[in-house]
Protein backbone atom coordinates (compact mmCIF):
# COMPACT_ATOMS: atom_id res chain seq x y z
CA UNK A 1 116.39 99.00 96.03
CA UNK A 2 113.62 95.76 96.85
CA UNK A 3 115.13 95.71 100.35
CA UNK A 4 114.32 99.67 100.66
CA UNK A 5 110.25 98.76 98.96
CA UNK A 6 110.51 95.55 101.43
CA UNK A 7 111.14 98.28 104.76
CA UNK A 8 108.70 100.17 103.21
CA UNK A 9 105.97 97.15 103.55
CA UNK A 10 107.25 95.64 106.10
CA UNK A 11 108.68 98.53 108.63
CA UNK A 12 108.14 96.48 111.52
CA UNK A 13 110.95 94.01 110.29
CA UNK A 14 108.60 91.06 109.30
CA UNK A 15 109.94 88.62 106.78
CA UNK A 16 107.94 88.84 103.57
CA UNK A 17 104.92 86.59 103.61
CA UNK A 18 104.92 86.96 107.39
CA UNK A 19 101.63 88.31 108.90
CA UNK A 20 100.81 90.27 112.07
CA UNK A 21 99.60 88.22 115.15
CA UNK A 22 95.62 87.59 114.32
CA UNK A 23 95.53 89.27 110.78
CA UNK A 24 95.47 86.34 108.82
CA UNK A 25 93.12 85.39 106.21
CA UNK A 26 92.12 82.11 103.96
CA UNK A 27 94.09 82.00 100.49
CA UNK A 28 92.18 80.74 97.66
CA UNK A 29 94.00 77.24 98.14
CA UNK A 30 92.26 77.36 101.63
CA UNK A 31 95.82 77.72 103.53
CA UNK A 32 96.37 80.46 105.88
CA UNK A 33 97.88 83.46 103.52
CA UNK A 34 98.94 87.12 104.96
CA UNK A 35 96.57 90.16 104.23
CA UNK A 36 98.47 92.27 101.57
CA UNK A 37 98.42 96.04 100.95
CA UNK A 38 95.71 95.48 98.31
CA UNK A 39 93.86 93.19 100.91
CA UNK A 40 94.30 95.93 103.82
CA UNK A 41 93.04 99.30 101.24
CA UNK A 42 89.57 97.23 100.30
CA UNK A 43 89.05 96.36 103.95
CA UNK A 44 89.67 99.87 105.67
CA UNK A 45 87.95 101.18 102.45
CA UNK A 46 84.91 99.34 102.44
CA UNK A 47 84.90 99.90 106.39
CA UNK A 48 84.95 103.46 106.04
CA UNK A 49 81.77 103.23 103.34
CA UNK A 50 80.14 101.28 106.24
CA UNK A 51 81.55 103.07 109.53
CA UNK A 52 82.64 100.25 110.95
CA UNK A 53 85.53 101.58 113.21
CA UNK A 54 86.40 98.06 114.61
CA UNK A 55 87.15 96.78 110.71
CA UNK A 56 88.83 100.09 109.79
CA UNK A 57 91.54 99.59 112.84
CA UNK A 58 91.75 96.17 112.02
CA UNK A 59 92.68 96.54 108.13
CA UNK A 60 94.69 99.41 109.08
CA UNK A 61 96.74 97.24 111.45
CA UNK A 62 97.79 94.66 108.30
CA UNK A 63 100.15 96.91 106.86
CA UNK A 64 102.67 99.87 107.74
CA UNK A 65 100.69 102.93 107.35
CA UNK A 66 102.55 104.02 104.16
CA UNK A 67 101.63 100.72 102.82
CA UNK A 68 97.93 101.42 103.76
CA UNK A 69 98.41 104.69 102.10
CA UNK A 70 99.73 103.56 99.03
CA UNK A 71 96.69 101.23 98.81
CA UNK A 72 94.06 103.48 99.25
CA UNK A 73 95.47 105.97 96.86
CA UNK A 74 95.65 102.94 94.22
CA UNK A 75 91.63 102.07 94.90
CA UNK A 76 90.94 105.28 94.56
CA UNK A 77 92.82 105.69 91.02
CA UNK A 78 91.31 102.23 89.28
CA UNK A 79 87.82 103.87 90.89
CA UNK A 80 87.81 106.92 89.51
CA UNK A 81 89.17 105.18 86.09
CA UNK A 82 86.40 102.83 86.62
CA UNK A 83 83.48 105.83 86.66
CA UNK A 84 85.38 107.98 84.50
CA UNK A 85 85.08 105.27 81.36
CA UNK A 86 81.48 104.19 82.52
CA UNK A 87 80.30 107.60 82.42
CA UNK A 88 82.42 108.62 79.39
CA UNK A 89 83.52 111.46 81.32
CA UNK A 90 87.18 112.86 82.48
CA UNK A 91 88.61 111.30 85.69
CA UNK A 92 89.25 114.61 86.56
CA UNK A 93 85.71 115.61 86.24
CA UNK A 94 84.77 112.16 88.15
CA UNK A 95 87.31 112.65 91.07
CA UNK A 96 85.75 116.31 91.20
CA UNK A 97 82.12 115.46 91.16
CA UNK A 98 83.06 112.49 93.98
CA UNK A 99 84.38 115.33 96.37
CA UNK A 100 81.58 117.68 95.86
CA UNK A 101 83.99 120.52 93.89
CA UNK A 102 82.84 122.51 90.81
CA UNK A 103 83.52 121.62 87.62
CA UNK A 104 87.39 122.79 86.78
């Protein structure tokens, strides 16, 4: 089962921990660390917020596009959690409002 998640993350047959030529990014120790699913969904996020095409292809070439997927939809989640207890409100009614629908 991990080597099926590991394909998953790493489609293009990288060794875990292995980054993509020019991708990589400072670790807290100040070594040279590989940008991480979590890493790549706040970059092409945030780059979307801004329309900043360049960053958005550049976080979305970090990570297999499922990966990047998986990300997003996980930001997205812990946001709408986020709003939903700072409002005191339903996520449901925050991920609605956020998109512009009716109230269900």
């Amino acid at each position: 089962m991990f080597s099926r998640l590991r394909r998953l993350f790493r489609p293009d047959g990288r060794a875990p921990g292995q980054s993509a030529p020019g991708s990589e990014r400072k670790a807290p120790s100040g070594r040279k660390a590989p940008p991480n699913l979590f890493d790549a969904a706040a970059a092409y996020v945030s780059a979307c917020a801004e329309d900043d095409r360049d960053r958005m292809d550049e976080a979305a070439g970090w990570v297999s596009p499922e990966a990047l997927s998986f990300g997003v939809s996980e930001l997205a989640c812990r946001a709408v959690i986020a709003l939903a207890r700072e409002h005191d409100e339903s996520p449901r009614t925050v991920a609605r409002s956020l998109l512009g629908l009716p109230a269900a």
